[in-house]
Protein backbone atom coordinates (compact mmCIF):
# COMPACT_ATOMS: atom_id res chain seq x y z
CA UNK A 1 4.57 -19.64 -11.50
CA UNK A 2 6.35 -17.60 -9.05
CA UNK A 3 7.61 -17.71 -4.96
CA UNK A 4 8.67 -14.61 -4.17
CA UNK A 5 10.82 -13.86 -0.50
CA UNK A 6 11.14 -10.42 0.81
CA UNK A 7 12.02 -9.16 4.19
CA UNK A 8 8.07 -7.97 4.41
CA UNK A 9 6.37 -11.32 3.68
CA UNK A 10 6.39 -14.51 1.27
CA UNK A 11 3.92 -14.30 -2.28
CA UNK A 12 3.47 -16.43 -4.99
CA UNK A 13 1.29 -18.46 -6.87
CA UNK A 14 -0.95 -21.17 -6.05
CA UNK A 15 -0.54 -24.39 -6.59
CA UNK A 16 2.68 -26.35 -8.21
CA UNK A 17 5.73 -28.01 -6.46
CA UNK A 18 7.51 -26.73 -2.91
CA UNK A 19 9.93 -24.14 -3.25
CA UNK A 20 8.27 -23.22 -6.28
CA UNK A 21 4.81 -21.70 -5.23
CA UNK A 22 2.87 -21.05 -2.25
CA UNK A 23 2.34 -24.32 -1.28
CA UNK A 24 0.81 -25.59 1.63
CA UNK A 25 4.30 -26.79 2.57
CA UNK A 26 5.30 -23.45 2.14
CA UNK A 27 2.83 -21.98 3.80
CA UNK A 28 3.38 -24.18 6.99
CA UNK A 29 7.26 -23.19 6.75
CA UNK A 30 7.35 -19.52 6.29
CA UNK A 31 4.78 -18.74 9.45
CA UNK A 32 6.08 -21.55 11.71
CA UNK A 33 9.70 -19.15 10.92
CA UNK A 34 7.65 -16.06 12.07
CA UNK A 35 5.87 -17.60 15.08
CA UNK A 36 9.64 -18.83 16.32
CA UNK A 37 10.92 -15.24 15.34
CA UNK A 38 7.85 -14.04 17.74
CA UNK A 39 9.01 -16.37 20.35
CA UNK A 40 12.83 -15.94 20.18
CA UNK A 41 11.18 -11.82 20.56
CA UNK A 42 9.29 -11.99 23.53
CA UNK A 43 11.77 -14.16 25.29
CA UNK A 44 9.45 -17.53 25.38
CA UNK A 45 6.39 -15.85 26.51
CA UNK A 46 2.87 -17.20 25.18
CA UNK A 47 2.13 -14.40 21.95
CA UNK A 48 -1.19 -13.24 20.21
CA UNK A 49 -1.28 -12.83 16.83
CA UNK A 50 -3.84 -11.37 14.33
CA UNK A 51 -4.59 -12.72 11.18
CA UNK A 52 -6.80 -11.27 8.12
CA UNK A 53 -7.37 -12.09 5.01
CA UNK A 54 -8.70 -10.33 1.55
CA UNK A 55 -11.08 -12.01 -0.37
CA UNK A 56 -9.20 -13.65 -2.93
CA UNK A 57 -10.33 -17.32 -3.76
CA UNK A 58 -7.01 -19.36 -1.85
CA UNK A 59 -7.96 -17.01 1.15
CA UNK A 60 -9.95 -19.77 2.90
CA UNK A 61 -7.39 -22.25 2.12
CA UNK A 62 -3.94 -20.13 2.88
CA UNK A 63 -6.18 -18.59 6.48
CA UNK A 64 -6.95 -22.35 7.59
CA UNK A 65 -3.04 -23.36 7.01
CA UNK A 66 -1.90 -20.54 9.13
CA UNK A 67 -4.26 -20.58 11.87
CA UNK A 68 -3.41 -24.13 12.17
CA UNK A 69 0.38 -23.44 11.82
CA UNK A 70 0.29 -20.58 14.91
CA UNK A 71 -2.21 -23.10 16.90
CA UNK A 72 0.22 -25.78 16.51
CA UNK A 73 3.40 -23.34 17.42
CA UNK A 74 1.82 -22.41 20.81
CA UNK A 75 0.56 -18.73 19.80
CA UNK A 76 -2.86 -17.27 20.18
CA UNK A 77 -4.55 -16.14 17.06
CA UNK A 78 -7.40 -13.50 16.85
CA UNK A 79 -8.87 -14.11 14.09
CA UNK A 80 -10.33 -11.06 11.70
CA UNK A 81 -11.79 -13.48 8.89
CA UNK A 82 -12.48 -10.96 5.99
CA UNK A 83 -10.60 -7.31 6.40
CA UNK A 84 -8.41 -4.88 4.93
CA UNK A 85 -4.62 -4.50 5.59
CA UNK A 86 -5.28 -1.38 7.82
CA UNK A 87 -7.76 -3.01 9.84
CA UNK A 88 -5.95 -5.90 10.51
CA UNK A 89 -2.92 -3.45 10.88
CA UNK A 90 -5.13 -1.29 13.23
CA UNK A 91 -6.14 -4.28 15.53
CA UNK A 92 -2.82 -5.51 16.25
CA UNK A 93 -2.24 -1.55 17.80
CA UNK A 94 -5.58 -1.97 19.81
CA UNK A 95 -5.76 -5.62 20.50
CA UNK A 96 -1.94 -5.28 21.98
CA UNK A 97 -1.32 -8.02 20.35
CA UNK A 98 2.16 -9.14 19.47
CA UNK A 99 2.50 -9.36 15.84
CA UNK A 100 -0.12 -9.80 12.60
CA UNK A 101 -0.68 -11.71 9.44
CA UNK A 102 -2.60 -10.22 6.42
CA UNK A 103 -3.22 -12.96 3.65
CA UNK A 104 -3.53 -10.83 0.32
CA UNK A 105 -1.30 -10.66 -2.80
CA UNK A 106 -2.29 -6.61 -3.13
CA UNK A 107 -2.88 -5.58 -6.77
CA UNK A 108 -1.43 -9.19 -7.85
CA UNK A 109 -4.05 -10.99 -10.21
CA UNK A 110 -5.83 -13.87 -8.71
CA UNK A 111 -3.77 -16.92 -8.67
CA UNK A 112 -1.27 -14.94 -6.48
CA UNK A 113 -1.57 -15.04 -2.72
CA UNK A 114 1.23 -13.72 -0.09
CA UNK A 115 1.94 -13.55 3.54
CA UNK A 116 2.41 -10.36 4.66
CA UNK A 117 4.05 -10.13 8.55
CA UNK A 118 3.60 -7.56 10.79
CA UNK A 119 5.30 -6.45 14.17
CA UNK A 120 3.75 -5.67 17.45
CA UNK A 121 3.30 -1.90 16.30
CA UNK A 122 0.66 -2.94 13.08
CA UNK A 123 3.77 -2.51 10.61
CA UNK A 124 5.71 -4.32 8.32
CA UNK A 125 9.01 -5.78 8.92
CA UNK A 126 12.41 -4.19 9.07
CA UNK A 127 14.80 -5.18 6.84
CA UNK A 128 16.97 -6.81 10.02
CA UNK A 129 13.76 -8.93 11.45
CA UNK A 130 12.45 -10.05 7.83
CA UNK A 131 15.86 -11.42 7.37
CA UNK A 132 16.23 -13.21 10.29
CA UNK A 133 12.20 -14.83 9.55
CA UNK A 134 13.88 -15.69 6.50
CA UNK A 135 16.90 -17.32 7.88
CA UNK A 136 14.88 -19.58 10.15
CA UNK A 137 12.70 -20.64 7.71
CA UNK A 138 15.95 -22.13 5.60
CA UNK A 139 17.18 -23.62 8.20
CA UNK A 140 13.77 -25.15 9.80
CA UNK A 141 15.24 -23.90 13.35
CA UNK A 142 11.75 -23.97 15.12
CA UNK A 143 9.83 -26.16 17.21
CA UNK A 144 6.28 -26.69 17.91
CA UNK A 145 4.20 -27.06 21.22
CA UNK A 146 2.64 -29.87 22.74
CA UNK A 147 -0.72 -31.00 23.73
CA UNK A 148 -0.67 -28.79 26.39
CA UNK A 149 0.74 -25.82 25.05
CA UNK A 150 -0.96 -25.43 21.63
CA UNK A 151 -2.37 -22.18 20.62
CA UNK A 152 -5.99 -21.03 21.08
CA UNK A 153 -8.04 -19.34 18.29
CA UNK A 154 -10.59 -15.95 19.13
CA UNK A 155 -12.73 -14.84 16.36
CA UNK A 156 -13.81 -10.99 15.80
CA UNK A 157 -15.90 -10.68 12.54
CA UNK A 158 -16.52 -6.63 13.12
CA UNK A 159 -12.72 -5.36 13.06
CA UNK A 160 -13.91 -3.14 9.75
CA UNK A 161 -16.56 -1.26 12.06
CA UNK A 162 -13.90 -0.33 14.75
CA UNK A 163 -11.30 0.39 12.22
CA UNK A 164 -14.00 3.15 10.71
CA UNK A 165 -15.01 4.29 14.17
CA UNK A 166 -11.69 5.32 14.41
CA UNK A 167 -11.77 7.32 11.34
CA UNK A 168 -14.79 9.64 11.96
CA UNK A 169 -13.81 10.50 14.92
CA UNK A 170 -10.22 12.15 13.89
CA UNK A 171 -10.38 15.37 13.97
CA UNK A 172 -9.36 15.79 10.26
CA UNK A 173 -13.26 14.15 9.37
CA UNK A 174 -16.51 16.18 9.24
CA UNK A 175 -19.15 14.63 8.72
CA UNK A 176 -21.58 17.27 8.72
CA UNK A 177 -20.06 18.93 5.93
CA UNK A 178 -20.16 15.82 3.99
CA UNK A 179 -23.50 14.75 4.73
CA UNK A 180 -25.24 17.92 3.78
CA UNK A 181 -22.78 17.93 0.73
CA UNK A 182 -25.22 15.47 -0.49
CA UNK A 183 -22.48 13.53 -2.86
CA UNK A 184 -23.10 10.62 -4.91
CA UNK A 185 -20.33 8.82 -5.04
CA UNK A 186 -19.47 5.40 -6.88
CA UNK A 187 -17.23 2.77 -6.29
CA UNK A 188 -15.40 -0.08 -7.38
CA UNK A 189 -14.37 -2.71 -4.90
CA UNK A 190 -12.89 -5.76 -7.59
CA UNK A 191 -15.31 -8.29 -5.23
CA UNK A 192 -12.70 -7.90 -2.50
CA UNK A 193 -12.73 -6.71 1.31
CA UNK A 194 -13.40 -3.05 -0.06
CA UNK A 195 -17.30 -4.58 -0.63
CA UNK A 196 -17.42 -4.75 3.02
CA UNK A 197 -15.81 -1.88 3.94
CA UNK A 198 -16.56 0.78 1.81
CA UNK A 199 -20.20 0.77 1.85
CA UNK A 200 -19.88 0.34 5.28
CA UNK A 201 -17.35 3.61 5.46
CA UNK A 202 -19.19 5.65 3.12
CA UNK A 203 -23.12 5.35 5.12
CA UNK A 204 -21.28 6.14 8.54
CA UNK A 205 -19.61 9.54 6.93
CA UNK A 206 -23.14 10.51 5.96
CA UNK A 207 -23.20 9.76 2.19
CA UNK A 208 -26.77 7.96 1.30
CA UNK A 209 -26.29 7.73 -2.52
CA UNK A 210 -23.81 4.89 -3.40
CA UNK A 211 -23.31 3.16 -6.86
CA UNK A 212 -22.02 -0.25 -5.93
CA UNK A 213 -20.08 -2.07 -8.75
CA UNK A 214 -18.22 -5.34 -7.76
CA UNK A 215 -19.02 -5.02 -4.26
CA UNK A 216 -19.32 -9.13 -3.33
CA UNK A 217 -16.54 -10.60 -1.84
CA UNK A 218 -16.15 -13.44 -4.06
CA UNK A 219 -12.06 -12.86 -5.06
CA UNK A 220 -13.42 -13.32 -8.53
CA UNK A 221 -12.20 -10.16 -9.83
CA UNK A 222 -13.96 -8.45 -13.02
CA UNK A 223 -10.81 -7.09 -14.21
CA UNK A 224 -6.98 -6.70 -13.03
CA UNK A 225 -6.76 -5.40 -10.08
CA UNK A 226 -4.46 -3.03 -9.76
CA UNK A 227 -6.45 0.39 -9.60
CA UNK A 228 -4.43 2.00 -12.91
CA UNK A 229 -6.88 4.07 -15.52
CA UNK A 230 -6.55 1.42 -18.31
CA UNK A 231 -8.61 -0.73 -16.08
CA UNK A 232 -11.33 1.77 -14.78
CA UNK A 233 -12.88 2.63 -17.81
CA UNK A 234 -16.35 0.77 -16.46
CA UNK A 235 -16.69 3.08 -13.64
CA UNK A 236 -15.20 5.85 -15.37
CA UNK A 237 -18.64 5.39 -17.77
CA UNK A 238 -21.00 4.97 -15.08
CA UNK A 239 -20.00 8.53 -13.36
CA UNK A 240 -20.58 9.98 -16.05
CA UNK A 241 -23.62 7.79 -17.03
CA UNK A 242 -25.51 8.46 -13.17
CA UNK A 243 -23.47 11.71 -12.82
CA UNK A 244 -21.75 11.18 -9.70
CA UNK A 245 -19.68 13.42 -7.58
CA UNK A 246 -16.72 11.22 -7.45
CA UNK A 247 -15.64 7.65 -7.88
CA UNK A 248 -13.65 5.56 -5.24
CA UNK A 249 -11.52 2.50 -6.68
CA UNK A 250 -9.23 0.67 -4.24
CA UNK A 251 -7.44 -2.91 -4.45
CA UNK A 252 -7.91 -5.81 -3.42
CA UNK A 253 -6.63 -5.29 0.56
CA UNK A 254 -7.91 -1.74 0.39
CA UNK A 255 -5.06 0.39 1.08
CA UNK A 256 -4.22 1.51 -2.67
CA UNK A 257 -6.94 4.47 -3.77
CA UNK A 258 -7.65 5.84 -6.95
CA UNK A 259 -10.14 8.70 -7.33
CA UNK A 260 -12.25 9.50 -10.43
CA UNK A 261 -13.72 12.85 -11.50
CA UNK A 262 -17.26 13.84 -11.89
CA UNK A 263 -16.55 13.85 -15.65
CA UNK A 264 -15.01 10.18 -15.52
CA UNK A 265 -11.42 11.38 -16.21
CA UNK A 266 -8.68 10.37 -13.41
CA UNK A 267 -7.70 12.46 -10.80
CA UNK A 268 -4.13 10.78 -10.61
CA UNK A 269 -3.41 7.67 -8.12
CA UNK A 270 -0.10 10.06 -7.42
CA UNK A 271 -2.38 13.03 -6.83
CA UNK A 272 -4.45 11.02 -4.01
CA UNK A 273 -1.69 11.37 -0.96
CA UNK A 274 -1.05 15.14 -2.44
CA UNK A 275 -4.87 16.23 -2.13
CA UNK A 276 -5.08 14.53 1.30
CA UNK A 277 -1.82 15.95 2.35
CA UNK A 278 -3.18 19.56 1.06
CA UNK A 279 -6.08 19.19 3.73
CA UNK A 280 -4.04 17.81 6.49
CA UNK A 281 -1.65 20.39 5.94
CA UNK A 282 -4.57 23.33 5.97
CA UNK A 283 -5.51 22.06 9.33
CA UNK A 284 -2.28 21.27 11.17
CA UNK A 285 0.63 22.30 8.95
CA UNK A 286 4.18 20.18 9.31
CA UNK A 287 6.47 17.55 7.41
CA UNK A 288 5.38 15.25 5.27
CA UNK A 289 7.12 12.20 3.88
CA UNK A 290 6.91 9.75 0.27
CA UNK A 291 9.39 7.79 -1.83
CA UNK A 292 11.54 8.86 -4.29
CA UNK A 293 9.74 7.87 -7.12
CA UNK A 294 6.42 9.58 -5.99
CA UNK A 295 5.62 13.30 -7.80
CA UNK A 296 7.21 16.09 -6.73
CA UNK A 297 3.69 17.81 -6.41
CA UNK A 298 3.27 17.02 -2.53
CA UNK A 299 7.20 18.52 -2.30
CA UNK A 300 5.39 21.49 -3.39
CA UNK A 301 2.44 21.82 -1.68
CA UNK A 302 4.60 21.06 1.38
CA UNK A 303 6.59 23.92 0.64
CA UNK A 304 2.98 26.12 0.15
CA UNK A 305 2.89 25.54 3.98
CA UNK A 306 6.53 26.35 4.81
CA UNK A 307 7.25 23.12 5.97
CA UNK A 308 9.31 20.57 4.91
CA UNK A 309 8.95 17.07 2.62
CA UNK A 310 11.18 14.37 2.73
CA UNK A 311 12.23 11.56 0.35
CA UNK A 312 12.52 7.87 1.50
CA UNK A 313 13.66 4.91 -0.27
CA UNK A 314 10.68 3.09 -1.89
CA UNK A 315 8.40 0.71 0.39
CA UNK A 316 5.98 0.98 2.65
CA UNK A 317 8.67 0.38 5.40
CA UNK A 318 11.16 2.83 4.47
CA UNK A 319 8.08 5.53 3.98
CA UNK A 320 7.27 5.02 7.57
CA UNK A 321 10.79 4.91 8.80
CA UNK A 322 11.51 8.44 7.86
CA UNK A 323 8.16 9.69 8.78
CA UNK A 324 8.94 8.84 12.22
CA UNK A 325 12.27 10.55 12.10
CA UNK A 326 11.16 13.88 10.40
CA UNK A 327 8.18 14.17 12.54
CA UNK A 328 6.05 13.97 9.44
CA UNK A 329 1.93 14.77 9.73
CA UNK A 330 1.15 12.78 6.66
CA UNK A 331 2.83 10.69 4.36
CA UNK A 332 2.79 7.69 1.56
CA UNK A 333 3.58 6.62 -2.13
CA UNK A 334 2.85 7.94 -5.35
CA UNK A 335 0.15 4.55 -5.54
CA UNK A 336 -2.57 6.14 -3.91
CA UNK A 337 -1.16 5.13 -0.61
CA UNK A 338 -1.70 7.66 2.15
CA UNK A 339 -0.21 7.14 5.65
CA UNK A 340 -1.66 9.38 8.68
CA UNK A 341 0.12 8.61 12.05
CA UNK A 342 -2.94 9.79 14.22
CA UNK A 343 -4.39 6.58 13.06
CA UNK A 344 -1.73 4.38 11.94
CA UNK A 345 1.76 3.55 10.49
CA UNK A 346 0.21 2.11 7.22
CA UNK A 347 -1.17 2.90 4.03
CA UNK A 348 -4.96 3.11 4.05
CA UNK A 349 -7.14 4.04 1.60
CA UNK A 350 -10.69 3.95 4.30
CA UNK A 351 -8.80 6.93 5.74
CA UNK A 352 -8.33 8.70 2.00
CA UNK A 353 -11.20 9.08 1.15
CA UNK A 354 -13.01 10.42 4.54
CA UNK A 355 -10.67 12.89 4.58
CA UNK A 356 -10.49 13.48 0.62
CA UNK A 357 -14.58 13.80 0.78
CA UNK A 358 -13.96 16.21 3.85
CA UNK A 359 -12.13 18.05 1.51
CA UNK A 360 -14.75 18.08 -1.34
CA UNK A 361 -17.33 19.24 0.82
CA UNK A 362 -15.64 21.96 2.34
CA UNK A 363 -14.38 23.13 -0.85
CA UNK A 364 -17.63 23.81 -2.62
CA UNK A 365 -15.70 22.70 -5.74
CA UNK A 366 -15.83 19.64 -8.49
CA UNK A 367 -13.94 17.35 -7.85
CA UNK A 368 -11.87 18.01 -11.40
CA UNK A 369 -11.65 21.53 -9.95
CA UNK A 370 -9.65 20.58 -6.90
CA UNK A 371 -7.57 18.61 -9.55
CA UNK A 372 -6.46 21.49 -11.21
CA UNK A 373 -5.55 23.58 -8.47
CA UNK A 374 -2.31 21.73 -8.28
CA UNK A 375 0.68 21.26 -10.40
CA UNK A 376 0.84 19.29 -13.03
CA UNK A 377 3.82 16.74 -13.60
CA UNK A 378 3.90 13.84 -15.80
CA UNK A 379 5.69 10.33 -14.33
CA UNK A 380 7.69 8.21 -17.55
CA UNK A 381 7.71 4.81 -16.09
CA UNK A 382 10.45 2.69 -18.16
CA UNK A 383 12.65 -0.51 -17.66
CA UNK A 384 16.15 -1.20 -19.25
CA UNK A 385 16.67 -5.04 -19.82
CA UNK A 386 20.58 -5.29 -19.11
CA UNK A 387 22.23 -7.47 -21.48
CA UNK A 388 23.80 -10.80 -20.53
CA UNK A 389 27.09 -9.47 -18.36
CA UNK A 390 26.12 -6.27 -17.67
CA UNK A 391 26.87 -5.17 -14.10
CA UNK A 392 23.21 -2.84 -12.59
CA UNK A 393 25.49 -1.78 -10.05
CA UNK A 394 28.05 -0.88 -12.83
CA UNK A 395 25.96 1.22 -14.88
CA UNK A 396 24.24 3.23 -12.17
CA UNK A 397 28.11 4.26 -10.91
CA UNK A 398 28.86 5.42 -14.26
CA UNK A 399 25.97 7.08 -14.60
CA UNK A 400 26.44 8.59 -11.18
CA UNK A 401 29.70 9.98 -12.50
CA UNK A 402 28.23 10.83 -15.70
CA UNK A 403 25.57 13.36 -14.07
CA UNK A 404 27.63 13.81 -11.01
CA UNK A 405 27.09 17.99 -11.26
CA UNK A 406 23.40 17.72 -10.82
CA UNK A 407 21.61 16.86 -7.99
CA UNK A 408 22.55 13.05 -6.60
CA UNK A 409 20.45 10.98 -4.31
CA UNK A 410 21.69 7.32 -3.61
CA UNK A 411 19.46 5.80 -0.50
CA UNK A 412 17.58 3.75 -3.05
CA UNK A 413 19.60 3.14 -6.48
CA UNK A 414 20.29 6.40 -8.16
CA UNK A 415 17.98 9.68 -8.43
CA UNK A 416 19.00 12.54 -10.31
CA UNK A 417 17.39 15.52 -9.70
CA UNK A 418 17.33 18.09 -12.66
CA UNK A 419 16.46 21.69 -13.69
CA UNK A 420 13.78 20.59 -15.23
CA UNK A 421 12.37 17.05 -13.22
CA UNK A 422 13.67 14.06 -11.92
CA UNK A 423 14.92 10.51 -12.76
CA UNK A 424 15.34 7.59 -10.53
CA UNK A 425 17.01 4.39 -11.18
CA UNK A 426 16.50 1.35 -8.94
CA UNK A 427 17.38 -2.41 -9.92
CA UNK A 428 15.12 -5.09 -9.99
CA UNK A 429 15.79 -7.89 -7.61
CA UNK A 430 14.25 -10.74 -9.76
CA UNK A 431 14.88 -9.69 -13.19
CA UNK A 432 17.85 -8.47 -14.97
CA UNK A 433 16.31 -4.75 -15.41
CA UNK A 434 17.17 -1.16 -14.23
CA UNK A 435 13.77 0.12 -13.39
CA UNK A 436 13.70 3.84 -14.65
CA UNK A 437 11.23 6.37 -13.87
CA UNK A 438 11.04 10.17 -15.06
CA UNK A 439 9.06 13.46 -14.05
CA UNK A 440 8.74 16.09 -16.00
CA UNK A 441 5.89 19.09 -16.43
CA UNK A 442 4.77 17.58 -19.49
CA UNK A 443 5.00 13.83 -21.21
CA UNK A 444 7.69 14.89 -23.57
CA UNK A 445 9.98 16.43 -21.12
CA UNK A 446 9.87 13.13 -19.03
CA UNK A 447 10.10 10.58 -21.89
CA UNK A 448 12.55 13.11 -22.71
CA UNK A 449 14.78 12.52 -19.37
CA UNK A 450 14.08 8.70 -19.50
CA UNK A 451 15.55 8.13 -22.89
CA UNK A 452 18.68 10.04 -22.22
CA UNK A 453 19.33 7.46 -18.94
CA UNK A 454 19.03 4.81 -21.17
CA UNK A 455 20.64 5.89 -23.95
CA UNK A 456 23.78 6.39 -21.68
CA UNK A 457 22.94 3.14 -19.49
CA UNK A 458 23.55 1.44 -23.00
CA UNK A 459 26.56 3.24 -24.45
């Protein structure tokens, strides 16, 4: 059993002793912190808050603790019940509100739950304002409000259906094309918010035929549910079974997507933000922005449109922080997480795939067929257990030194670019391990490049 602090929110597990888990003690502590780091913002003033939850079974539980908690700190709370992280991320930018609260644990199996913070602009915290939530929180500097003063709760059930209002109306999103496209399309929603919202998504951008699986928001999830091919081999049969025109998978908070080919084999959760990028590029050609372990492929299809890409140090956060300083049109991680500013700051995966099915339709082609029409690279993804006494810091400077005539990026551990692909190192901050991932143009190559970095990381 696990707690987990990070300057974007608070996860763990249910259940177990305080300081241990996310306990209701917990709970109470970490978002009393944020509503006095709200307060201590806004110089006193009264603040609004949204709060939204995925479907995961503690949801009720965890949402009732922190309504209660903001109520009893003096701060308004409009409450989204059921929604995605972009929608509640979305509402906070059209509610004006000053801050947000999505309860979901992301891809994390379901004992986990987390508290994910937002600012007044629908995005996560800085690295400066998580830290000082954290701070007060271990030192229990806040105070509550009394009788008078006690924060007052507004419901809005129907956040998803403004959130995808906003979506076919971007320019980016024809509908026409996609309706008389005709697609059947399946999906697999892991009995999460996505059950809501992408049936919901789907109908408006004109697609009638719609193979549901694990569409009830229950939380019980029918498999892990992080959307990675080892667990998509049900839906991978049934587009193939029904012969559908693509398959949607997303997790549980819906902004992770995975896309499936007509013939069941996976498009690549790194090749979702390149295909989307491709299209948003074709229509309004500029920067665009993802981490350093995403694939070089959107570096290149950047290039295609004589632009420029940018790397950013991994996290949603740091994504968005250089996409605001490069100008960038489009943006996101190598997870299936696309970013599009004329929307939002966040990682959505409602957005994906109306503008990945605008794509489709206007292509004419299979979805495999789009697939292929961009270059292929292959991502090693390896960890390096550091024995007792061994320094991370340590070994990335030697290996810095070690490869210092090749290419040398250091805003997030250590990247080494190479003739022939890319490793980057980054240390884990809760286990002794050097995470190390490799790209290459073919498997070998980048098991290749991994396994020299580790063979010198252990001389």
């Amino acid at each position: 059993m696990a707690l987990i602090k990070s300057i974007s929110g608070i996860r763990g597990t249910i259940g177990g002793g305080v300081g241990e888990n996310l306990t209701p003690i917990d709970i109470v502590r970490f978002i009393s912190a944020y509503a006095e780091w709200l307060k201590q913002r806004n110089n006193g003033k009264r603040c609004r808050v949204v709060v939204g939850r995925d479907a995961r079974i503690s949801g009720e539980m965890v949402n009732n603790l922190v309504v209660g908690t903001l109520m009893g700190c003096g701060v308004d709370i409009l409450n989204l019940g059921l929604a995605t992280t972009p929608t509640v991320e979305m509402a906070v930018i059209h509610e004006k509100t000053d801050g947000g609260i999505i309860l979901t644990a992301s891809h994390n199996p379901r004992q986990w739950n987390a508290l994910k913070l937002l600012n007044e602009k629908g995005e996560f915290l800085s690295d400066t304002d998580g830290r000082k939530v954290l701070e007060i929180a271990d030192s229990e500097n806040f105070s509550f409000a009394d009788i008078d003063n006690l924060g007052v709760t507004n419901e809005e059930y129907s956040y998803i259906d403004e959130h995808i209002e906003h979506i076919i109306n971007l320019k980016y999103v024809d509908i026409d094309a996609i309706g008389k496209a005709n697609f059947r399309v399946a999906i697999d929603c892991v009995n999460s918010v996505g059950g809501i919202a992408l049936p919901r998504l789907l109908k408006a951008l004109g697609v009638k035929d719609i193979i549901e699986l694990y569409t009830d928001p229950t939380g019980d999830f029918p498999h892990n549910p992080e959307p990675l091919p080892e667990h998509l081999t049900e839906i991978s049969q049934v587009i193939k079974e029904r012969k559908a025109d693509v398959g949607f998978v997303v997790d549980p908070d819906v902004d992770r997507l995975a896309i499936i080919n007509e013939d069941g084999t996976m498009f690549g959760e790194e090749y979702t933000l390149v295909a989307c990028a491709d299209y948003v590029l074709s229509q309004k050609p500029g920067n665009t922005v993802s981490n350093l372990s995403s694939t070089a492929a959107l570096r290149d299809i950047t290039l295609k449109y004589g632009k420029e890409y940018f790397a950013s140090a991994v996290g949603e956060v740091n994504v968005v922080t250089k996409m605001k300083e490069v100008n960038a049109v489009i943006g996101g991680e190598g997870n299936g997480g696309v970013i599009l500013p004329e929307l939002h700051y966040g990682r959505d995966a409602l957005v994906g795939i109306a503008l990945f099915l605008t794509l489709l339709a206007k292509s004419g082609k299979k979805c495999s067929e789009i697939r292929q029409q961009y270059p292929n690279y292959f991502i090693s993804k390896n960890k390096l257990e550091l024995r007792q006494g061994l320094n991370p810091d340590a070994v990335l400077e030697r290996l810095m030194a070690k490869f210092s005539n090749e290419q040398i990026n250091t805003i997030d551990g250590l990247r080494i670019d190479f003739a022939e692909g890319w490793v980057h190192m980054r240390k884990s901050n809760t286990e002794p391990i050097i995470r190390i991932y490799a790209e290459a143009k073919s498997p070998s190559k980048a098991n290749e490049l991994a396994q020299l970095i580790m063979d010198e990381a252990t001389k």
